[in-house]
PDB file of N, CA and C in Angstrom:
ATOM      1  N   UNK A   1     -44.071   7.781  -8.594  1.00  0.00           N
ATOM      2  CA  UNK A   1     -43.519   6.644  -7.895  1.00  0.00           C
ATOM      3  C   UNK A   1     -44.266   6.431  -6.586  1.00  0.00           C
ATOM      4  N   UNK A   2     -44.362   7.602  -5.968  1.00  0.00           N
ATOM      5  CA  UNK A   2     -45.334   7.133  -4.762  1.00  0.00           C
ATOM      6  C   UNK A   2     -46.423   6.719  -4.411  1.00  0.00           C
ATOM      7  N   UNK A   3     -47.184   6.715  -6.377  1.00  0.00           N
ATOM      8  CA  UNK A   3     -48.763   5.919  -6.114  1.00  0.00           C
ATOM      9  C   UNK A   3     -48.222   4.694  -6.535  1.00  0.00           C
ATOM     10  N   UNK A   4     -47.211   4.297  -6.742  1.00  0.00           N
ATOM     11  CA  UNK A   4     -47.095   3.007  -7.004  1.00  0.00           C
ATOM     12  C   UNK A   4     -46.754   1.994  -6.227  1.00  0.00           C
ATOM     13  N   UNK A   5     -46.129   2.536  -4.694  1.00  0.00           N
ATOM     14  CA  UNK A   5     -46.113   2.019  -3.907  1.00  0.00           C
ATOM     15  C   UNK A   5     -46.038   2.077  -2.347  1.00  0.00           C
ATOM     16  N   UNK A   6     -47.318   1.256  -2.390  1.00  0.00           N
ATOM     17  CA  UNK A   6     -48.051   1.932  -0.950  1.00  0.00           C
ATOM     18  C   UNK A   6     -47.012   2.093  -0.117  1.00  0.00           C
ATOM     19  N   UNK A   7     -45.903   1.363   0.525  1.00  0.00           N
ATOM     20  CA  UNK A   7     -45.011   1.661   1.752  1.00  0.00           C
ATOM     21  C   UNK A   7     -44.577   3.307   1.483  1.00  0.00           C
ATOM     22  N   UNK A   8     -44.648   3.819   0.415  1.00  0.00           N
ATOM     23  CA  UNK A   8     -44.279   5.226   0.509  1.00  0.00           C
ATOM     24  C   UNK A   8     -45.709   6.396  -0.212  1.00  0.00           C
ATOM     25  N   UNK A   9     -46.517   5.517  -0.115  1.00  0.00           N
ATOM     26  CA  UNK A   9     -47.803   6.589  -0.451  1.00  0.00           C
ATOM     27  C   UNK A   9     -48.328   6.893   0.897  1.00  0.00           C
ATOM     28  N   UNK A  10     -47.589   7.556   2.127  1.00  0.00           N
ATOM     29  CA  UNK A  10     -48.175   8.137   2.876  1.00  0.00           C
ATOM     30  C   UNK A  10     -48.665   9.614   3.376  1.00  0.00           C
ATOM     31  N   UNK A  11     -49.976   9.930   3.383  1.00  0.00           N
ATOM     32  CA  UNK A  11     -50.333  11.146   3.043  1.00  0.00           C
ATOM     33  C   UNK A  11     -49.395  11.927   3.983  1.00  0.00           C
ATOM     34  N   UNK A  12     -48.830  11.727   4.848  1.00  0.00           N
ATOM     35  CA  UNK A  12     -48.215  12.498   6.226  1.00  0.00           C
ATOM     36  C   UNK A  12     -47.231  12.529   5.216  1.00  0.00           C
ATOM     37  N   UNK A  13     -46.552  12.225   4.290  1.00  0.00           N
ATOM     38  CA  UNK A  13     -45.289  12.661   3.598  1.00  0.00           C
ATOM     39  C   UNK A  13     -45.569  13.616   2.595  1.00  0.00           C
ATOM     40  N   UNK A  14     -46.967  13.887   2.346  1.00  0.00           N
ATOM     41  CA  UNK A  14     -46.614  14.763   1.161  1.00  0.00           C
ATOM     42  C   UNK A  14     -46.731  16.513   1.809  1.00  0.00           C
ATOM     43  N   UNK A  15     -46.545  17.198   2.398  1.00  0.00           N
ATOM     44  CA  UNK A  15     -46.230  18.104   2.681  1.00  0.00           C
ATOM     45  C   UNK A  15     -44.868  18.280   3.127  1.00  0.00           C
ATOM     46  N   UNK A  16     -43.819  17.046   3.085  1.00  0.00           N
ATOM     47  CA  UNK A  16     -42.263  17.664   2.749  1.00  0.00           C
ATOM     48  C   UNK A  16     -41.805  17.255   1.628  1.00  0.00           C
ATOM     49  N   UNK A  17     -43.033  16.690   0.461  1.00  0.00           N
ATOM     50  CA  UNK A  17     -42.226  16.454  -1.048  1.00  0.00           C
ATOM     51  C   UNK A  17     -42.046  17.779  -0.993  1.00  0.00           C
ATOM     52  N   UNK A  18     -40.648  17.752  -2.037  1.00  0.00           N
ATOM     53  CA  UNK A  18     -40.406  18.498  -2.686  1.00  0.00           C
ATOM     54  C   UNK A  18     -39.581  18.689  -4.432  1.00  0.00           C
ATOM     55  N   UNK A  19     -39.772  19.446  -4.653  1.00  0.00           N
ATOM     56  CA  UNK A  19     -39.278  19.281  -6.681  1.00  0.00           C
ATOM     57  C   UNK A  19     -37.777  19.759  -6.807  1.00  0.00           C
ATOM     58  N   UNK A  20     -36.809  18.564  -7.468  1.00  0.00           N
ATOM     59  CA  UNK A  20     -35.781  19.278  -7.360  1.00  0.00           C
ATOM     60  C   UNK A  20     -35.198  19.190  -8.924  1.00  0.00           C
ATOM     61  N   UNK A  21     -36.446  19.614 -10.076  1.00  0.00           N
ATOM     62  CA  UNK A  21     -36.810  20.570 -11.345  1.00  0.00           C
ATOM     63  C   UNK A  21     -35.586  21.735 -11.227  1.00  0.00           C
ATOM     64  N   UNK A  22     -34.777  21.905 -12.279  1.00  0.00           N
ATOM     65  CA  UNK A  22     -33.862  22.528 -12.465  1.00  0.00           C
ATOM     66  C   UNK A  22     -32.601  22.892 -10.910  1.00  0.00           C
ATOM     67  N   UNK A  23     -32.383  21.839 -10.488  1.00  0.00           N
ATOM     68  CA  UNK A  23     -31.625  21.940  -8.977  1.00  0.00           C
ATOM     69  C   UNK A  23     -30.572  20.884  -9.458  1.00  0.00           C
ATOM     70  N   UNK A  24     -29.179  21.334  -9.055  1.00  0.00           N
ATOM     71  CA  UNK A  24     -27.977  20.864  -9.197  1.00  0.00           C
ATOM     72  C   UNK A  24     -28.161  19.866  -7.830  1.00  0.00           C
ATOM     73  N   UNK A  25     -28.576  18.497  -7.911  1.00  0.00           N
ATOM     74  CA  UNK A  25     -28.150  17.516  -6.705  1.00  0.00           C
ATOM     75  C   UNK A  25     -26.863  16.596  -7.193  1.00  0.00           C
ATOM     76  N   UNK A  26     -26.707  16.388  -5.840  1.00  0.00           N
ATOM     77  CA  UNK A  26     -25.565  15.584  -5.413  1.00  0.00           C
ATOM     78  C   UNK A  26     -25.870  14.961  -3.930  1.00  0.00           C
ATOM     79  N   UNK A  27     -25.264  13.602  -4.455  1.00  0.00           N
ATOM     80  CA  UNK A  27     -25.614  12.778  -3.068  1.00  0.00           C
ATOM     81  C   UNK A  27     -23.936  11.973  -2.443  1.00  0.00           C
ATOM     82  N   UNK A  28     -23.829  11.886  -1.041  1.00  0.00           N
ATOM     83  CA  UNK A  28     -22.730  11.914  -0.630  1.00  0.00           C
ATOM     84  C   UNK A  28     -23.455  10.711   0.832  1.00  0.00           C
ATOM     85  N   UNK A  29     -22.281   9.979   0.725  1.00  0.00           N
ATOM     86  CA  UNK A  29     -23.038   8.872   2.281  1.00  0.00           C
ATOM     87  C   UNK A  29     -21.294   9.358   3.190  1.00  0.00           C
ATOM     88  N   UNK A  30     -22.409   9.104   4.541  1.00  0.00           N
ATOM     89  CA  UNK A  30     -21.512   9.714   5.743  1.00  0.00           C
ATOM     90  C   UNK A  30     -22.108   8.416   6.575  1.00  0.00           C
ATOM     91  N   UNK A  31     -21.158   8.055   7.646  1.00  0.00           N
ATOM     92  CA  UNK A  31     -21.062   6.750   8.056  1.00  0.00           C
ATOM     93  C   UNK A  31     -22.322   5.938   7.517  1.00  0.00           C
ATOM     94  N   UNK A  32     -23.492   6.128   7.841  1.00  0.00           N
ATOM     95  CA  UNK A  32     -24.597   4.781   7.792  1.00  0.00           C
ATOM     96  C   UNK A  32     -25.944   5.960   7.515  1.00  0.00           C
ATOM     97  N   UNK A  33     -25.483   7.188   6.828  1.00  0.00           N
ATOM     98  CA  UNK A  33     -26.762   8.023   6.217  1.00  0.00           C
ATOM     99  C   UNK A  33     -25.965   8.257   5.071  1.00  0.00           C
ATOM    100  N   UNK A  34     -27.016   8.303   3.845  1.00  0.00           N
ATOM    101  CA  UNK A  34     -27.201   9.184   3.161  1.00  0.00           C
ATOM    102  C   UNK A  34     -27.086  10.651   3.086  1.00  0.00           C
ATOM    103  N   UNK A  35     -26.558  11.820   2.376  1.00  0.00           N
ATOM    104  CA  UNK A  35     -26.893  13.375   2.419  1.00  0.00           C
ATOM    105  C   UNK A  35     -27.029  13.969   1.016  1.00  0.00           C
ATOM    106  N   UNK A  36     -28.666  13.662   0.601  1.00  0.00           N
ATOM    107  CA  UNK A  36     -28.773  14.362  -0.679  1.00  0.00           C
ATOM    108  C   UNK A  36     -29.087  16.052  -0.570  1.00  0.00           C
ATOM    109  N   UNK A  37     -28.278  16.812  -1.381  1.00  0.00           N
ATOM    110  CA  UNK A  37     -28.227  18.206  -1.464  1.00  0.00           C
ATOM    111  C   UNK A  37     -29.319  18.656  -2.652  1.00  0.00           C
ATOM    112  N   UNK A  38     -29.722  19.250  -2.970  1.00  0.00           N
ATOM    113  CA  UNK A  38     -30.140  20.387  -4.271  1.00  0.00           C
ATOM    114  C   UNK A  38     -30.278  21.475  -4.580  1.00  0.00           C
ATOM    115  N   UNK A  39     -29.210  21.896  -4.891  1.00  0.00           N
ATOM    116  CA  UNK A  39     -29.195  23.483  -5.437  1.00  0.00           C
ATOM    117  C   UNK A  39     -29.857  23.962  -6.292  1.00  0.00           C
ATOM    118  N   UNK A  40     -30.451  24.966  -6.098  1.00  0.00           N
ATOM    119  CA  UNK A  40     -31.449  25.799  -7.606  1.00  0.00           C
ATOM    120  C   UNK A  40     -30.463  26.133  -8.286  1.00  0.00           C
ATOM    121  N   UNK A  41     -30.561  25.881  -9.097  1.00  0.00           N
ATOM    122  CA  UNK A  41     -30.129  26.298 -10.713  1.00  0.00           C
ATOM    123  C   UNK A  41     -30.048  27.566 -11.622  1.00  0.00           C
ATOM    124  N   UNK A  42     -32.045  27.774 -11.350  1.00  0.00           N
ATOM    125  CA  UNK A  42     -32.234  29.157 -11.912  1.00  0.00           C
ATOM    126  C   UNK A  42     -33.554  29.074 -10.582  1.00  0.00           C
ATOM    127  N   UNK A  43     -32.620  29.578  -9.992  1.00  0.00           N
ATOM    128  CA  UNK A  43     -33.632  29.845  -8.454  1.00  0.00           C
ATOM    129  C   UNK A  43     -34.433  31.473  -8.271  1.00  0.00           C
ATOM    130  N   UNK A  44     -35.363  31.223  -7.434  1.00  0.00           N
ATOM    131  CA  UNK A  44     -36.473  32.764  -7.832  1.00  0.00           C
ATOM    132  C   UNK A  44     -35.301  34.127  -7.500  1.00  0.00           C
ATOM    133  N   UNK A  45     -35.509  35.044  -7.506  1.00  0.00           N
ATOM    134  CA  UNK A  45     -34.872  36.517  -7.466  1.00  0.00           C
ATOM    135  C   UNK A  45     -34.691  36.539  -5.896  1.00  0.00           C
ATOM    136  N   UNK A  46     -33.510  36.370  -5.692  1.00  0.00           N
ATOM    137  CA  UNK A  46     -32.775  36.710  -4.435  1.00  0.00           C
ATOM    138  C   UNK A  46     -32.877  35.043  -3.458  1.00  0.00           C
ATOM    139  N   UNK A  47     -32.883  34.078  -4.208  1.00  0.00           N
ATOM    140  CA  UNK A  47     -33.015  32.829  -3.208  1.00  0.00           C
ATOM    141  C   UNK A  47     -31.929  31.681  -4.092  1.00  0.00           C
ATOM    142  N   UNK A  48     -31.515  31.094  -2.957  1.00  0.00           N
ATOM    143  CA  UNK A  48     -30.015  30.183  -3.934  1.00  0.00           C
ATOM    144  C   UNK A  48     -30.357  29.258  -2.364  1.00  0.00           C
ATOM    145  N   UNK A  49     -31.250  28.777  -1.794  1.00  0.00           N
ATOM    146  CA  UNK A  49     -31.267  28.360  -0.498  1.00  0.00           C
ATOM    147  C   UNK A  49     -30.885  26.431  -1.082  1.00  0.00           C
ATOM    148  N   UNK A  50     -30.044  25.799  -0.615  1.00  0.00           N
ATOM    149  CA  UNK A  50     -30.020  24.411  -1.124  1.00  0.00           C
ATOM    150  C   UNK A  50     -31.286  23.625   0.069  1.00  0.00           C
ATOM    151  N   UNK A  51     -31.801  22.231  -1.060  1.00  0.00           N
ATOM    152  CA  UNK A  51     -32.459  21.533   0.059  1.00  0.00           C
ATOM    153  C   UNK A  51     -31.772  20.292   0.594  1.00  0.00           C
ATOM    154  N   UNK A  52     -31.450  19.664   1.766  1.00  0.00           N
ATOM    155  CA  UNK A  52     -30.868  18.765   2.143  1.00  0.00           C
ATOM    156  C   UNK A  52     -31.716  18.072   3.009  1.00  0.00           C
ATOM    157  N   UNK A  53     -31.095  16.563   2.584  1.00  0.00           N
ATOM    158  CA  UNK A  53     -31.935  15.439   3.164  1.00  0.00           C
ATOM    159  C   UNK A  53     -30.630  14.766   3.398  1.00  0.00           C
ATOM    160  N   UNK A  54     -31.008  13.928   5.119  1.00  0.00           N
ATOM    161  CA  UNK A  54     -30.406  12.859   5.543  1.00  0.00           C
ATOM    162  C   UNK A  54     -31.663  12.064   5.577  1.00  0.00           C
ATOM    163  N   UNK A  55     -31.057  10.992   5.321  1.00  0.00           N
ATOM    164  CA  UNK A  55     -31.604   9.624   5.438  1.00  0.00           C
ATOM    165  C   UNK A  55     -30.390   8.737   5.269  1.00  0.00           C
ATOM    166  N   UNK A  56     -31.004   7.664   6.491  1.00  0.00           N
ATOM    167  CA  UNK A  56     -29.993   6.295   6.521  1.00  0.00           C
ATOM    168  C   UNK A  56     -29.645   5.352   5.101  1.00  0.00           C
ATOM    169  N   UNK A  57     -28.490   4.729   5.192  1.00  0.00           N
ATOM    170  CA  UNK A  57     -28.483   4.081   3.953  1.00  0.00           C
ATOM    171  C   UNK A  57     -29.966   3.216   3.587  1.00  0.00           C
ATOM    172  N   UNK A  58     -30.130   2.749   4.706  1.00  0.00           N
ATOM    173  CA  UNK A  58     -31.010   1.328   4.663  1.00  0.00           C
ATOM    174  C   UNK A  58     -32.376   2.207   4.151  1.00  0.00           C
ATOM    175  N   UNK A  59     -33.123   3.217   4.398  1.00  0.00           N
ATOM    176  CA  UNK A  59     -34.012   3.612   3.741  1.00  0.00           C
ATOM    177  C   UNK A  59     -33.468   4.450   2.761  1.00  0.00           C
ATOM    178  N   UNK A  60     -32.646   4.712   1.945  1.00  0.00           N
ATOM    179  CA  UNK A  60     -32.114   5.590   0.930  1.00  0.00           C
ATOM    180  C   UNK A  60     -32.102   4.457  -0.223  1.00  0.00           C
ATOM    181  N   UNK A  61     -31.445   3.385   0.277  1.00  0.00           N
ATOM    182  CA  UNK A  61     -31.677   1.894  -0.980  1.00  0.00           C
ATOM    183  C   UNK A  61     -33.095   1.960  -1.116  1.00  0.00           C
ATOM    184  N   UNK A  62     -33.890   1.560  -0.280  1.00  0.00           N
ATOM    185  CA  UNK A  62     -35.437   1.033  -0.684  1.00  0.00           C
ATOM    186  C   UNK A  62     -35.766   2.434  -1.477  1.00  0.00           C
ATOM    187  N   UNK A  63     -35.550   3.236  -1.125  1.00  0.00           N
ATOM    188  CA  UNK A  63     -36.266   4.288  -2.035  1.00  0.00           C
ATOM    189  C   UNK A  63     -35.478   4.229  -3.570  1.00  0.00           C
ATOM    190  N   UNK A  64     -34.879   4.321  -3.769  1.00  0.00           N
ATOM    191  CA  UNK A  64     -33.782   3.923  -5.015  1.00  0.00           C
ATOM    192  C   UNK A  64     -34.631   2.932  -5.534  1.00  0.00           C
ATOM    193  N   UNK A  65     -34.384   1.834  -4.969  1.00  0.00           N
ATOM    194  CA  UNK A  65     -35.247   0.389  -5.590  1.00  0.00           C
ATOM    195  C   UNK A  65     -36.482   0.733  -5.839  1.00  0.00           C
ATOM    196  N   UNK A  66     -36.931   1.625  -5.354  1.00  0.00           N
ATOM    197  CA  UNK A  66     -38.564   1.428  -5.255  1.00  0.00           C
ATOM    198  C   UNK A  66     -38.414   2.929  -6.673  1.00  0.00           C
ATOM    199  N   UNK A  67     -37.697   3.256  -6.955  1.00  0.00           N
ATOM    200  CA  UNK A  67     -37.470   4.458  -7.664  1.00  0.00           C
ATOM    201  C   UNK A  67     -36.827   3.313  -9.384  1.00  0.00           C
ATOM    202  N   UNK A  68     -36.180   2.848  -9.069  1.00  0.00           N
ATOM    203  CA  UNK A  68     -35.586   2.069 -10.480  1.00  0.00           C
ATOM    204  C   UNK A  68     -36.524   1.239 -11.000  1.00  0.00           C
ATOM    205  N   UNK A  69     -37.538   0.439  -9.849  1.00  0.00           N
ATOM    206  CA  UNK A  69     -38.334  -0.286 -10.548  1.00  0.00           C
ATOM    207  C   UNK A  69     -39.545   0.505 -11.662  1.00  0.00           C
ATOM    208  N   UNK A  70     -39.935   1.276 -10.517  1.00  0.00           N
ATOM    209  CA  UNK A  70     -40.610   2.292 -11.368  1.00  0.00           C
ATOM    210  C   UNK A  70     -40.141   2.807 -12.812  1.00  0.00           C
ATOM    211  N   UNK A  71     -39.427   2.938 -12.671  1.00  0.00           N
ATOM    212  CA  UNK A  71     -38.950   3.676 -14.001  1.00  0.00           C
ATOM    213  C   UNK A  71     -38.305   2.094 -14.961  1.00  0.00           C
ATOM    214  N   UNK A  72     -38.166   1.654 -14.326  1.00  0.00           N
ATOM    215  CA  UNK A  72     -37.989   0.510 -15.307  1.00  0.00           C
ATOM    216  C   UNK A  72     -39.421   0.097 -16.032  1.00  0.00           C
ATOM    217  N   UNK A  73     -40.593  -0.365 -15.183  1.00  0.00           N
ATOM    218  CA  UNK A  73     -42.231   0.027 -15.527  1.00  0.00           C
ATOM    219  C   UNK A  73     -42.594   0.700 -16.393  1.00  0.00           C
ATOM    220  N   UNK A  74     -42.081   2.195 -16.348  1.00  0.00           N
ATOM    221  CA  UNK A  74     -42.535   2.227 -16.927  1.00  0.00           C
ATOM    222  C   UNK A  74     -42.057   2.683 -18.206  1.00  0.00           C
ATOM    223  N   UNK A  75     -40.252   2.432 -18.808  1.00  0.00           N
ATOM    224  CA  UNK A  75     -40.061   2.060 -19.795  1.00  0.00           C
ATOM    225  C   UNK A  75     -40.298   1.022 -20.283  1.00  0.00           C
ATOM    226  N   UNK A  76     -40.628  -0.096 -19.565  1.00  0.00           N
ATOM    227  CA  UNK A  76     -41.414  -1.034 -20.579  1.00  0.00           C
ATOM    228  C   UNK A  76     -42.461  -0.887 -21.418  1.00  0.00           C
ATOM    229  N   UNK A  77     -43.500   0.006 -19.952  1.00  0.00           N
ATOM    230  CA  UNK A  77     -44.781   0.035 -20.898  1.00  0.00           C
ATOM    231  C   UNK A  77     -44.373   0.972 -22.284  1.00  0.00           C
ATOM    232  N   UNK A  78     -43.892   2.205 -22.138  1.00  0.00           N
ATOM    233  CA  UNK A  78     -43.953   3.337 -22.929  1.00  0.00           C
ATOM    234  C   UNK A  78     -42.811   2.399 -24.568  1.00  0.00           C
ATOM    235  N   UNK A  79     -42.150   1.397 -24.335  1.00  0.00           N
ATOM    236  CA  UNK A  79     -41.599   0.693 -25.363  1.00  0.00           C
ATOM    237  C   UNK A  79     -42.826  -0.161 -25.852  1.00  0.00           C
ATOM    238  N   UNK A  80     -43.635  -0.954 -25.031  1.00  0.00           N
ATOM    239  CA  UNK A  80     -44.943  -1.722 -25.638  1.00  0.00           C
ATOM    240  C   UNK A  80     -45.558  -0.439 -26.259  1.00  0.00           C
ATOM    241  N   UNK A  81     -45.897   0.511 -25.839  1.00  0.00           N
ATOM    242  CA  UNK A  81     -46.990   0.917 -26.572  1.00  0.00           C
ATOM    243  C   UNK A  81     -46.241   1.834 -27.366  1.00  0.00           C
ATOM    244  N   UNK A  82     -45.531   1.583 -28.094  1.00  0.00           N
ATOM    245  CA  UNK A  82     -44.644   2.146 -29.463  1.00  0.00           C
ATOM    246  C   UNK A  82     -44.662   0.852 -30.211  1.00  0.00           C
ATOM    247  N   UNK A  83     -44.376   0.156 -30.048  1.00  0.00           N
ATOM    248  CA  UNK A  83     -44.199  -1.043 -30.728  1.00  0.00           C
ATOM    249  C   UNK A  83     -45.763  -1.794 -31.406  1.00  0.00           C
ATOM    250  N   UNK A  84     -46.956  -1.214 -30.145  1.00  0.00           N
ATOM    251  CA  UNK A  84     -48.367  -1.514 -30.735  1.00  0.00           C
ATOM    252  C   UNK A  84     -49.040  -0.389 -31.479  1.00  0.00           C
ATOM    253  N   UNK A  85     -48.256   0.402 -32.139  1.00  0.00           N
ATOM    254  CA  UNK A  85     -48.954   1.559 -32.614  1.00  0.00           C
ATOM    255  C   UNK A  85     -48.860   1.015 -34.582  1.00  0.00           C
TER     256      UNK A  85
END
């Protein structure tokens, strides 16, 4: 999603991506932020540490949007190219 769109392909962000691959999230809004959690699941030997993110509503939508379109993209394509096979 983030090469797809430049307002969030900024290299200064990719050293706090992070993978939340087998992590129990849950997202909860508190006055005018966002608070997404993620718990490991099957976390390494001796670590259960959750990751948490605030972010404001107003950038928590655009990322969503900018997250649904994507994936809307690219179930289209992946339905075209079943259908041209």
């Amino acid at each position: 999603m983030l090469r797809s769109d430049a307002a969030l392909n900024d290299a200064s962000l990719l050293g706090a991506a992070e993978s939340l691959d087998h992590c129990l999230v849950r997202g909860y809004v508190h006055g005018t932020n966002a608070i997404v959690i993620g718990e490991p699941t099957e976390p390494p030997v001796g670590t259960r540490t959750p990751h948490v993110a605030v972010v404001s509503l107003h950038d928590f939508q655009a990322i969503v949007t900018a997250a649904a379109h994507y994936w809307e993209e690219v179930q289209r394509d992946t339905r075209l190219n079943t259908l041209n096979r």
